[in-house]
PDB file of N, CA and C in Angstrom:
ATOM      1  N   UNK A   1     -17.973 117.247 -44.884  1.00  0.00           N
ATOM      2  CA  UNK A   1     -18.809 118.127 -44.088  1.00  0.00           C
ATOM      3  C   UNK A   1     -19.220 117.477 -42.773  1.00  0.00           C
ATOM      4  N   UNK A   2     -19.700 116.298 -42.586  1.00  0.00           N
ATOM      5  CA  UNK A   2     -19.798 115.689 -41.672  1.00  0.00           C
ATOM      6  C   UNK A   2     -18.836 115.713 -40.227  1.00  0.00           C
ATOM      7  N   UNK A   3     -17.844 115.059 -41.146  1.00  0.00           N
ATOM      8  CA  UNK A   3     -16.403 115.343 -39.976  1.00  0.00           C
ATOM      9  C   UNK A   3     -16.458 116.516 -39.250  1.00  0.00           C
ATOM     10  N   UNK A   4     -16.421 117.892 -40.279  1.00  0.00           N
ATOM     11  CA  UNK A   4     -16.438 119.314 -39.357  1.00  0.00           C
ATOM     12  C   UNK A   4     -17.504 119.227 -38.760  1.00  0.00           C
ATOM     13  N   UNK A   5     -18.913 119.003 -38.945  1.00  0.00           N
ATOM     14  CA  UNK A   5     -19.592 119.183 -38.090  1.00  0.00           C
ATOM     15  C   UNK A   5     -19.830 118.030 -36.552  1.00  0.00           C
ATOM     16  N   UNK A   6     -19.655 117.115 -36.860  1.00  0.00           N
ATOM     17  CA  UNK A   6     -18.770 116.266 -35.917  1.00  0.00           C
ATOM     18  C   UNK A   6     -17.459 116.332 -34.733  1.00  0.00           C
ATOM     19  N   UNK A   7     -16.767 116.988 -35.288  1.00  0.00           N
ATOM     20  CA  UNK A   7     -15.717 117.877 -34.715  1.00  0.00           C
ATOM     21  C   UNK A   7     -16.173 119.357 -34.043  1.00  0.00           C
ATOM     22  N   UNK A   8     -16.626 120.055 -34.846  1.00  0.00           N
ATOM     23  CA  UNK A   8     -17.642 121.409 -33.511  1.00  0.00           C
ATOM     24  C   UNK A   8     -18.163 120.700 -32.737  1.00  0.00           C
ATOM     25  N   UNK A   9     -18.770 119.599 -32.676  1.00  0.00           N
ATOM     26  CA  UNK A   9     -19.974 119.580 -32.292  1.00  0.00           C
ATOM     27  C   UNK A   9     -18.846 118.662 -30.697  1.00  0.00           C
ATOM     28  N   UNK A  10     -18.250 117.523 -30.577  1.00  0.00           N
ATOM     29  CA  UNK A  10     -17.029 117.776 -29.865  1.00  0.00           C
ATOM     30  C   UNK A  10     -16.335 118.631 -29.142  1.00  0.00           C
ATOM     31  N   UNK A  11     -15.731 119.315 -29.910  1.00  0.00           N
ATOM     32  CA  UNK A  11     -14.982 120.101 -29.251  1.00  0.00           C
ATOM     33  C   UNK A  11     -16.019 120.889 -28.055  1.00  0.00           C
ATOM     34  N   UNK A  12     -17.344 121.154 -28.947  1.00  0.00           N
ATOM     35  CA  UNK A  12     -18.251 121.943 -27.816  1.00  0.00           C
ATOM     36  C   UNK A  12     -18.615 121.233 -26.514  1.00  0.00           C
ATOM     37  N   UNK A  13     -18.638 120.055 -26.855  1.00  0.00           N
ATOM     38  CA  UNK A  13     -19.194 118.686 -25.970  1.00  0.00           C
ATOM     39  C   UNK A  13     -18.052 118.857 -24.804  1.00  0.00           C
ATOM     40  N   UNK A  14     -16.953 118.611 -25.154  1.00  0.00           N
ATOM     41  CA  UNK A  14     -15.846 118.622 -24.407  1.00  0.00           C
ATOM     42  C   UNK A  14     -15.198 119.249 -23.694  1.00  0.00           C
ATOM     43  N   UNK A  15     -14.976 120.463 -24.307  1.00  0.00           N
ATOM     44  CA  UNK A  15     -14.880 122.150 -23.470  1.00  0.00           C
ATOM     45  C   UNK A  15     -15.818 122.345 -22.745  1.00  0.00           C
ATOM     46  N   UNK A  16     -17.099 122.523 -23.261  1.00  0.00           N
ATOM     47  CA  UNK A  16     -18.200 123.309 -22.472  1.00  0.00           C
ATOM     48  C   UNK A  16     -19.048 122.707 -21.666  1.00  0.00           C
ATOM     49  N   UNK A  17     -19.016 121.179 -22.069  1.00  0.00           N
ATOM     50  CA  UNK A  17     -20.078 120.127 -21.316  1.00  0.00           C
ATOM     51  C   UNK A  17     -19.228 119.886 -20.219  1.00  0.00           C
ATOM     52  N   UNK A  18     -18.760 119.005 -20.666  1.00  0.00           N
ATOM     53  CA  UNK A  18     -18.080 118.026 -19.591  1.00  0.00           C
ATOM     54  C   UNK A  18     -16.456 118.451 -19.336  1.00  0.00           C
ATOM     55  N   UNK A  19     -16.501 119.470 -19.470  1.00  0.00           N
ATOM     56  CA  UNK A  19     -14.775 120.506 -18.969  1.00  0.00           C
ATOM     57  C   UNK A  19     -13.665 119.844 -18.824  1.00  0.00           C
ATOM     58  N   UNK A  20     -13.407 118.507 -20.485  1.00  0.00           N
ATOM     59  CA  UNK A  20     -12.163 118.274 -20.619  1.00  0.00           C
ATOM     60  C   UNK A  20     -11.958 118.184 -22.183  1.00  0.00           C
ATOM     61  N   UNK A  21     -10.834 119.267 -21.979  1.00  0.00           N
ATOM     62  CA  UNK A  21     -11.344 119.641 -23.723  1.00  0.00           C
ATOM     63  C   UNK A  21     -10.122 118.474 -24.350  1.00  0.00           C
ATOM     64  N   UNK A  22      -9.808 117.700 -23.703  1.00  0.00           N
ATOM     65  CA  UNK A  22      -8.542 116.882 -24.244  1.00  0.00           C
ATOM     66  C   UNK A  22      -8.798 115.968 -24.308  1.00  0.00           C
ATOM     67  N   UNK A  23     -10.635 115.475 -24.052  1.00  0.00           N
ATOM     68  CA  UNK A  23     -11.369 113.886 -24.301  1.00  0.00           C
ATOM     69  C   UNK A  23     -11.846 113.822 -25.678  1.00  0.00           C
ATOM     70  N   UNK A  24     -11.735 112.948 -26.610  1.00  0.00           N
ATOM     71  CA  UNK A  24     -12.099 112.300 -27.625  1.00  0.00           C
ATOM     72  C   UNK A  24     -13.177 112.165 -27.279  1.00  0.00           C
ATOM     73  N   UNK A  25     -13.987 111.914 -28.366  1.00  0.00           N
ATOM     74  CA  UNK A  25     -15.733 111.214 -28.300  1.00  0.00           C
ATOM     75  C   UNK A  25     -15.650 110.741 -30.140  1.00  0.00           C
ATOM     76  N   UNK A  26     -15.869 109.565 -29.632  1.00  0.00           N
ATOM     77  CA  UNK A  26     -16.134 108.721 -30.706  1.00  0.00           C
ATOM     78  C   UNK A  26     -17.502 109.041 -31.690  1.00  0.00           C
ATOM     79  N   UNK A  27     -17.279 109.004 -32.849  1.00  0.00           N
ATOM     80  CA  UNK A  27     -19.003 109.258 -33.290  1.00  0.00           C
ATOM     81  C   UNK A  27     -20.373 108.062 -32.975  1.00  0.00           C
ATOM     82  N   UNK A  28     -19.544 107.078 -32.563  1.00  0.00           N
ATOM     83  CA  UNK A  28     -21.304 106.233 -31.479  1.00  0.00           C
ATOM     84  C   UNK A  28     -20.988 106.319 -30.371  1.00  0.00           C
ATOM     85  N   UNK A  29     -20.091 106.886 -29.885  1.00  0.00           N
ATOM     86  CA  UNK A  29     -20.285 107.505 -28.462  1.00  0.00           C
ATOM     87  C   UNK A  29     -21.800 107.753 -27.757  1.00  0.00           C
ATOM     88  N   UNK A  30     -22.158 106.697 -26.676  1.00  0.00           N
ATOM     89  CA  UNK A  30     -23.178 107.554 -26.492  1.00  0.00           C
ATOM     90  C   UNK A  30     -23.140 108.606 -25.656  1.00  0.00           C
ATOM     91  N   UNK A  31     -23.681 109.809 -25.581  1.00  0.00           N
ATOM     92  CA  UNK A  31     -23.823 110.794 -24.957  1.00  0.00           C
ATOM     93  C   UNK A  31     -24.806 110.759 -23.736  1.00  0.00           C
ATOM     94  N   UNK A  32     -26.108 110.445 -24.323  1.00  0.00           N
ATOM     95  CA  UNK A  32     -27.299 111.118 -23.362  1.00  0.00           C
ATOM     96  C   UNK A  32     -28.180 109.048 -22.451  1.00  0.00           C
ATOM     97  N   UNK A  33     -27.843 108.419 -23.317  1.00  0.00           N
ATOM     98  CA  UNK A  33     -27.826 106.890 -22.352  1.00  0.00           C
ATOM     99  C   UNK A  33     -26.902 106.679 -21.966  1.00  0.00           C
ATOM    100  N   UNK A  34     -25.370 106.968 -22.194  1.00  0.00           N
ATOM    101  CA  UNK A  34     -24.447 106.323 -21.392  1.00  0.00           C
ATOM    102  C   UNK A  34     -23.788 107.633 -20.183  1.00  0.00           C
ATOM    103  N   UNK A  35     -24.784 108.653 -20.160  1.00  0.00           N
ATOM    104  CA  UNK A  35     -24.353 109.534 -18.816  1.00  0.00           C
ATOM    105  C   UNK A  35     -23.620 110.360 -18.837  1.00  0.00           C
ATOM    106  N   UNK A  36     -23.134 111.015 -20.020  1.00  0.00           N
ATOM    107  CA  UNK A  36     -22.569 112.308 -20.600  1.00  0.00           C
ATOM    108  C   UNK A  36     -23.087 113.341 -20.578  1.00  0.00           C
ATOM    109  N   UNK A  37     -24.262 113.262 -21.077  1.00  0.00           N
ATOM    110  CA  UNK A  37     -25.226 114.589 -20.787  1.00  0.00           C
ATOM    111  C   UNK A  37     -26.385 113.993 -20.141  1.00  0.00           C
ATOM    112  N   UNK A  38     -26.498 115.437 -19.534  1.00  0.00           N
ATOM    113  CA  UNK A  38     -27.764 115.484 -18.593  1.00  0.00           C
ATOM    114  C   UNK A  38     -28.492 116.161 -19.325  1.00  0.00           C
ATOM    115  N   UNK A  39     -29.840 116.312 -18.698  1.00  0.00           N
ATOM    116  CA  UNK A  39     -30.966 117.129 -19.543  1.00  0.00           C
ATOM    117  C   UNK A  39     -30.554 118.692 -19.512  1.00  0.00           C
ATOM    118  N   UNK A  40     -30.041 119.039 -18.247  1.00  0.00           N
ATOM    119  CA  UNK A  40     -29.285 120.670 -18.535  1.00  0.00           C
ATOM    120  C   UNK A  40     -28.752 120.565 -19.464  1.00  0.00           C
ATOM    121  N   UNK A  41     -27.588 120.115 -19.849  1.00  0.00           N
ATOM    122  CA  UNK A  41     -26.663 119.660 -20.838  1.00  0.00           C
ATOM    123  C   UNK A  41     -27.256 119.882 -22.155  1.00  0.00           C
ATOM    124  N   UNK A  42     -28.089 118.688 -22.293  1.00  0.00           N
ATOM    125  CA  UNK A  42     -28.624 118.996 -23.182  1.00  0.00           C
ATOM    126  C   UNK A  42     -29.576 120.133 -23.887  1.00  0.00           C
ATOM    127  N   UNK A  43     -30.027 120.631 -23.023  1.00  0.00           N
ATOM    128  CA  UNK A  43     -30.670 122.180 -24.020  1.00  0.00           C
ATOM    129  C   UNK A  43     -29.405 123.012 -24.493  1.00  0.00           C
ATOM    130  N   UNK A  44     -27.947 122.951 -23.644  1.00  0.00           N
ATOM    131  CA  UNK A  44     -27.040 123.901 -24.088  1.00  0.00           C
ATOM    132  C   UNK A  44     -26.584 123.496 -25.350  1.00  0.00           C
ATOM    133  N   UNK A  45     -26.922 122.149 -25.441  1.00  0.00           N
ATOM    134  CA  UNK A  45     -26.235 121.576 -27.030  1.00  0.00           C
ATOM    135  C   UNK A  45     -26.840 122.129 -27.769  1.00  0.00           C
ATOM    136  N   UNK A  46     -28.244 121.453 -27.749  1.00  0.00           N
ATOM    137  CA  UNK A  46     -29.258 122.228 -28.839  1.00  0.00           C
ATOM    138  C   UNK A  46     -29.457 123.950 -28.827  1.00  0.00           C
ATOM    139  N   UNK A  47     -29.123 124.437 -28.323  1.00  0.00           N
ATOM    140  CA  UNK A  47     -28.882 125.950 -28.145  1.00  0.00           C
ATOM    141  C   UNK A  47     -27.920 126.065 -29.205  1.00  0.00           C
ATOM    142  N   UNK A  48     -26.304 125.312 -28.578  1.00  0.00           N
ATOM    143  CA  UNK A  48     -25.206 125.582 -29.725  1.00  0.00           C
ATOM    144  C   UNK A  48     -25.299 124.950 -30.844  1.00  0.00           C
ATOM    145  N   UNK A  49     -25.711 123.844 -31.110  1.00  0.00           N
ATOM    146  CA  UNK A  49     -26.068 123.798 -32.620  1.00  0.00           C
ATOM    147  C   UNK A  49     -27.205 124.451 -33.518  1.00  0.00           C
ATOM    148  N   UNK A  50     -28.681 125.327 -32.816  1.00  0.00           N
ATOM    149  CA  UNK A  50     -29.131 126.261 -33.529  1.00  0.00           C
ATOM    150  C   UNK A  50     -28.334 127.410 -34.030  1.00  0.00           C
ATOM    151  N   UNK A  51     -27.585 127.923 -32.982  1.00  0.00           N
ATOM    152  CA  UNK A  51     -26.896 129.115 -32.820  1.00  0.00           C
ATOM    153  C   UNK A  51     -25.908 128.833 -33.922  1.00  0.00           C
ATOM    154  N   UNK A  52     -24.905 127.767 -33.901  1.00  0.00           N
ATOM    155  CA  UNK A  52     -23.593 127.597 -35.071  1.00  0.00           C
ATOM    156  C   UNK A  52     -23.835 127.231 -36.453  1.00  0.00           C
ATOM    157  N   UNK A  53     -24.840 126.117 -36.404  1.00  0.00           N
ATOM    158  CA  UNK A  53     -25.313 125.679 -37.498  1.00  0.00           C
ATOM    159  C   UNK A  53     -26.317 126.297 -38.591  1.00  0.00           C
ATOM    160  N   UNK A  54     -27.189 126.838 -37.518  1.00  0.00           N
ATOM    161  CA  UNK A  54     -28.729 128.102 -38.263  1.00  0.00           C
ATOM    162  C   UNK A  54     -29.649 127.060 -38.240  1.00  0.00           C
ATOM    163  N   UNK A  55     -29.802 126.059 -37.449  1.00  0.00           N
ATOM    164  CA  UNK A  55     -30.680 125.069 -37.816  1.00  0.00           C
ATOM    165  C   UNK A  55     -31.457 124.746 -36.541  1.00  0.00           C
ATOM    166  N   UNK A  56     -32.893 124.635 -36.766  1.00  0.00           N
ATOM    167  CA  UNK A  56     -34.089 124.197 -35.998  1.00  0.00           C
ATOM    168  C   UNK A  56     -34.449 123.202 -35.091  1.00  0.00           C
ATOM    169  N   UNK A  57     -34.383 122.748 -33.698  1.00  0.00           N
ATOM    170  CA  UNK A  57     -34.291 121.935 -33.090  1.00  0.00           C
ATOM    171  C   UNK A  57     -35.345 121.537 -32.211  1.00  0.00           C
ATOM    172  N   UNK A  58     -36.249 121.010 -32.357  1.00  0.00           N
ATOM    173  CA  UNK A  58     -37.620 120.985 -31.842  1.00  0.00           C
ATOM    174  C   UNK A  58     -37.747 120.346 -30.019  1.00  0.00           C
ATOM    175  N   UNK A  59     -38.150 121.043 -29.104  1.00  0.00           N
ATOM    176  CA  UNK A  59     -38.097 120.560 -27.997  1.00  0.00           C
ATOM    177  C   UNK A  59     -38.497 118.742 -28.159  1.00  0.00           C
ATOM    178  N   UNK A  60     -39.369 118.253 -29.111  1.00  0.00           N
ATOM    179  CA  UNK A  60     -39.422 116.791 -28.899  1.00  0.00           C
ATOM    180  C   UNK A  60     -38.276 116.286 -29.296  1.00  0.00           C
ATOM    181  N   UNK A  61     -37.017 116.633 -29.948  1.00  0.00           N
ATOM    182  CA  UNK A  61     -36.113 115.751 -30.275  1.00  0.00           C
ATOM    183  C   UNK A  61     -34.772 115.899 -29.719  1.00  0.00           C
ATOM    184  N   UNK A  62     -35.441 116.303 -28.097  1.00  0.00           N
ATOM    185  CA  UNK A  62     -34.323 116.463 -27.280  1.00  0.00           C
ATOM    186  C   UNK A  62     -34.155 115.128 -26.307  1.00  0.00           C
ATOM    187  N   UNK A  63     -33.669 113.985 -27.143  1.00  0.00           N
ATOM    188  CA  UNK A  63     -34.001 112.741 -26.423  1.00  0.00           C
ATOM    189  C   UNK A  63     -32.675 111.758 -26.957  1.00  0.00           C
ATOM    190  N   UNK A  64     -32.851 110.760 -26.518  1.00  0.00           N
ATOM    191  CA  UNK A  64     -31.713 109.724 -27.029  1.00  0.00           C
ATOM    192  C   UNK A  64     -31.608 109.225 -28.892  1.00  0.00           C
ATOM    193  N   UNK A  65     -32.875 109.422 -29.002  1.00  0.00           N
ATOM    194  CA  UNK A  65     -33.469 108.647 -30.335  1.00  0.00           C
ATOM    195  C   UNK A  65     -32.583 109.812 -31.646  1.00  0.00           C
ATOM    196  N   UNK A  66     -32.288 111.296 -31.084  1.00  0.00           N
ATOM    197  CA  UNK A  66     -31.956 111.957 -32.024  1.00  0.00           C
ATOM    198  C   UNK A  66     -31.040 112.788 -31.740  1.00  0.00           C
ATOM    199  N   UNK A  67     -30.282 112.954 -30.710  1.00  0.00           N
ATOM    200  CA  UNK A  67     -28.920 113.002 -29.768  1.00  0.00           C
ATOM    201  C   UNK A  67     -28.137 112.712 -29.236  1.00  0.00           C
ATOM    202  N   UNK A  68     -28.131 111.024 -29.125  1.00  0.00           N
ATOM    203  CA  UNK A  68     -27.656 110.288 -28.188  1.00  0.00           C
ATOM    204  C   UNK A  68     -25.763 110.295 -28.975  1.00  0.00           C
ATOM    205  N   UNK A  69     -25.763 110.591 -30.083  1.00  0.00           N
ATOM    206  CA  UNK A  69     -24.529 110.396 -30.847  1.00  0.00           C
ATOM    207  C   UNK A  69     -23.735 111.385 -31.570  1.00  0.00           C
ATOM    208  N   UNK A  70     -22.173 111.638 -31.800  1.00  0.00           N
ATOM    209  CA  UNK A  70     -22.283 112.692 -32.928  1.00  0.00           C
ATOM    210  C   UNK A  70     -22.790 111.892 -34.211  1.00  0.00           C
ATOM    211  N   UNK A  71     -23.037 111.281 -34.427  1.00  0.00           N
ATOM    212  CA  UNK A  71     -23.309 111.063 -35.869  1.00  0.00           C
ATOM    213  C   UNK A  71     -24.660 110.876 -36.130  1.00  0.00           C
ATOM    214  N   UNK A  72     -25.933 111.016 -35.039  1.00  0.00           N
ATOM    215  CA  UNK A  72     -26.846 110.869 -35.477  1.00  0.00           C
ATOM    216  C   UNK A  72     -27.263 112.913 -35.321  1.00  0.00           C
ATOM    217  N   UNK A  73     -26.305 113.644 -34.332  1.00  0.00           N
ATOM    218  CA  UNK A  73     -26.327 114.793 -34.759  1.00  0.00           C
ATOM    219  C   UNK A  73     -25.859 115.125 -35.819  1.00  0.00           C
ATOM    220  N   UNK A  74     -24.753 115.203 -36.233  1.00  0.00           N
ATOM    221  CA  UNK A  74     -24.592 115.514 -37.781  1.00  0.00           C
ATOM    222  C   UNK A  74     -25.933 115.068 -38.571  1.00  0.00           C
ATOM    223  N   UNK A  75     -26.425 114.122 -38.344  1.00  0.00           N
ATOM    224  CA  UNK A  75     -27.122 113.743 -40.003  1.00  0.00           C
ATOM    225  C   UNK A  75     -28.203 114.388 -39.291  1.00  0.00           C
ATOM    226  N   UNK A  76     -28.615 114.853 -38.340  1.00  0.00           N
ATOM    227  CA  UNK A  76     -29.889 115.846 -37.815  1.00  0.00           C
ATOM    228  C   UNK A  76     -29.727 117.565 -38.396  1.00  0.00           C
ATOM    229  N   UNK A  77     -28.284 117.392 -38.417  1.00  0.00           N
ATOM    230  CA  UNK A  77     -28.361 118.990 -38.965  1.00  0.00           C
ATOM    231  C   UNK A  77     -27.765 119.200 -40.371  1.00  0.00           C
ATOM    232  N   UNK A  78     -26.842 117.962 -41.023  1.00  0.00           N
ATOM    233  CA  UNK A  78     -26.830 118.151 -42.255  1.00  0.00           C
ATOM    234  C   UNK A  78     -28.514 117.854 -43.212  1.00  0.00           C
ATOM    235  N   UNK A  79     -29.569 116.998 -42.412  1.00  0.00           N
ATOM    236  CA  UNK A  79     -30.848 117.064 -43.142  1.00  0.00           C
ATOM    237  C   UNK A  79     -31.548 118.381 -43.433  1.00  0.00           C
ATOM    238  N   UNK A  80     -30.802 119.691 -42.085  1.00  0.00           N
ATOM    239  CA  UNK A  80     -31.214 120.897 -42.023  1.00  0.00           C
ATOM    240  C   UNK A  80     -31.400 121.561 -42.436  1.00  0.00           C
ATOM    241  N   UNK A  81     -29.889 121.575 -43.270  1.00  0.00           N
ATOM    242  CA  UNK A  81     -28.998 122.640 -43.758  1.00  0.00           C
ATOM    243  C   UNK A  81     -29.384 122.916 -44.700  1.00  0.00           C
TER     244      UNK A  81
END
């Protein structure tokens, strides 16, 4: 389960963020400290993972500490689910 949600969560990153849907992202990839996403960016994530997942995303944990990775997203929304 992880993987798939790891993989949406990618593919969305890649297509829709940063408009190359043919980049890999590692799961410690960082995203939001190493300059991948911006804070625009980031509400569209948390938008698409309420929206795909059904799961709750609190404006405080729109930060590095609980986004910065896919894998610390996955385990944010498999705790959700």
């Amino acid at each position: 389960m992880t993987q798939e949600i790891q993989n949406k969560l990618s593919a969305f990153i890649t297509g829709e963020i940063l408009k190359q849907p043919d980049r890999k992202l590692g799961p410690e990839e960082a995203l939001i400290s190493g300059g991948l996403i911006d804070s625009f960016s980031l509400v569209d994530l948390a938008l698409f993972v309420e929206e795909t997942f059904g799961v709750k995303v609190d404006d405080t944990e729109l930060n590095a500490q609980t986004f910065d990775n896919l894998n610390q997203l996955a385990a944010l929304i498999q705790s959700r689910q």
